[in-house]
Protein backbone atom coordinates (compact mmCIF):
# COMPACT_ATOMS: atom_id res chain seq x y z
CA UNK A 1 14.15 -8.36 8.88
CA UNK A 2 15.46 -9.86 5.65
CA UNK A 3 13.13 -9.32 3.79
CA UNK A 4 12.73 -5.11 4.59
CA UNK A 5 16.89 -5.16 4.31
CA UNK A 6 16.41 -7.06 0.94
CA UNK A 7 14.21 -3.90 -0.10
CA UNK A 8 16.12 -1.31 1.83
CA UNK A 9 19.39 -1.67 2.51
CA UNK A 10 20.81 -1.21 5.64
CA UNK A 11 17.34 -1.01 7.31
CA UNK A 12 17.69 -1.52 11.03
CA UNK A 13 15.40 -3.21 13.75
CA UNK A 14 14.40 0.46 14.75
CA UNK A 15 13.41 1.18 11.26
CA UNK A 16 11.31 -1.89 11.05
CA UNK A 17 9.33 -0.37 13.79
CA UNK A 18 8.19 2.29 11.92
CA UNK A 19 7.83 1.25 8.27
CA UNK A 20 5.80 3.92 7.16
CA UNK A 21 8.92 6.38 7.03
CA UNK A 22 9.50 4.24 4.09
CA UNK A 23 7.66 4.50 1.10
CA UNK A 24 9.58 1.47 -0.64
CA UNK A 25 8.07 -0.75 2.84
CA UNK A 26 4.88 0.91 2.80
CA UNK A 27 3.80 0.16 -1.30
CA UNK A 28 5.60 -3.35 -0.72
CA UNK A 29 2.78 -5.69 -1.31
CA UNK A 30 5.44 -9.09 0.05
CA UNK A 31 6.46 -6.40 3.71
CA UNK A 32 2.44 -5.68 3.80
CA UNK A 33 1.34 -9.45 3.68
CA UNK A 34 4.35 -10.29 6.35
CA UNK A 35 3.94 -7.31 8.53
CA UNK A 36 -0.17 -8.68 8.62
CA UNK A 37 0.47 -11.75 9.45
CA UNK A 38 2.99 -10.82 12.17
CA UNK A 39 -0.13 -9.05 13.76
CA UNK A 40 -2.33 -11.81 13.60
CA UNK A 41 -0.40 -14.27 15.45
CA UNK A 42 -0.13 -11.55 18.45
CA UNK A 43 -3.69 -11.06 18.30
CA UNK A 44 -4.31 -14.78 18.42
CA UNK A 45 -2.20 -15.02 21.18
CA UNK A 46 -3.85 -11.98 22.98
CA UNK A 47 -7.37 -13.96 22.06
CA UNK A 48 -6.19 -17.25 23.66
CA UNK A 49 -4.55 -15.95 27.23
CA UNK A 50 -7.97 -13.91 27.21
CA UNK A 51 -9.92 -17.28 26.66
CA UNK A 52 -7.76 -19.73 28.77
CA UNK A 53 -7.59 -17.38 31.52
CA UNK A 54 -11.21 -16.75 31.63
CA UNK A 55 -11.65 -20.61 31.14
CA UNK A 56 -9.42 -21.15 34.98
CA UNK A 57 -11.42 -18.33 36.14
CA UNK A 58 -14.65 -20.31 35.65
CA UNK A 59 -13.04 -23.32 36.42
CA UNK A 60 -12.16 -21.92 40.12
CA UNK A 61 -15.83 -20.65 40.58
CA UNK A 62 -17.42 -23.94 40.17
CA UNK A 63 -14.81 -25.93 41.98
CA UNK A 64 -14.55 -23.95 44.60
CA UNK A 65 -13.39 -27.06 47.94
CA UNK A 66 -10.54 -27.25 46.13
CA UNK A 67 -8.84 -23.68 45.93
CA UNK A 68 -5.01 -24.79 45.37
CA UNK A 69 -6.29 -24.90 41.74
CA UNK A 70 -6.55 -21.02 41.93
CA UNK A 71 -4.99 -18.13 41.50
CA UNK A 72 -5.09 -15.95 44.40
């Protein structure tokens, strides 16, 4: 948020949501890099539920006598 505020002022957290009605965001090289790596950590996160969850799943099917492990 600073840093979009620093390049337009009085941006808001609505406006940060759609950066492209801003041309000063959108040809901001510093907003581009931050705005990427904000989506990388969500899709790491999205990766790692996916793989941990997966992970219990298998985890249930092979130890199946003991099914308070599990999810129902």
């Amino acid at each position: 948020m600073s840093l979009g505020t620093t390049i337009v002022p009085g941006l808001t957290k609505e406006d940060l949501l759609q950066p492209m009605d801003y041309d000063e965001l959108e040809e901001n090289p510093s907003f581009r890099f931050e705005e990427g790596v904000l989506n990388g950590i969500g899709e790491t996160r999205a990766a790692l539920y996916s793989f941990f969850s997966d992970l219990e799943d298998s985890f249930c099917v092979e130890s199946s006598s003991d099914t308070s492990l599990c999810r129902d």
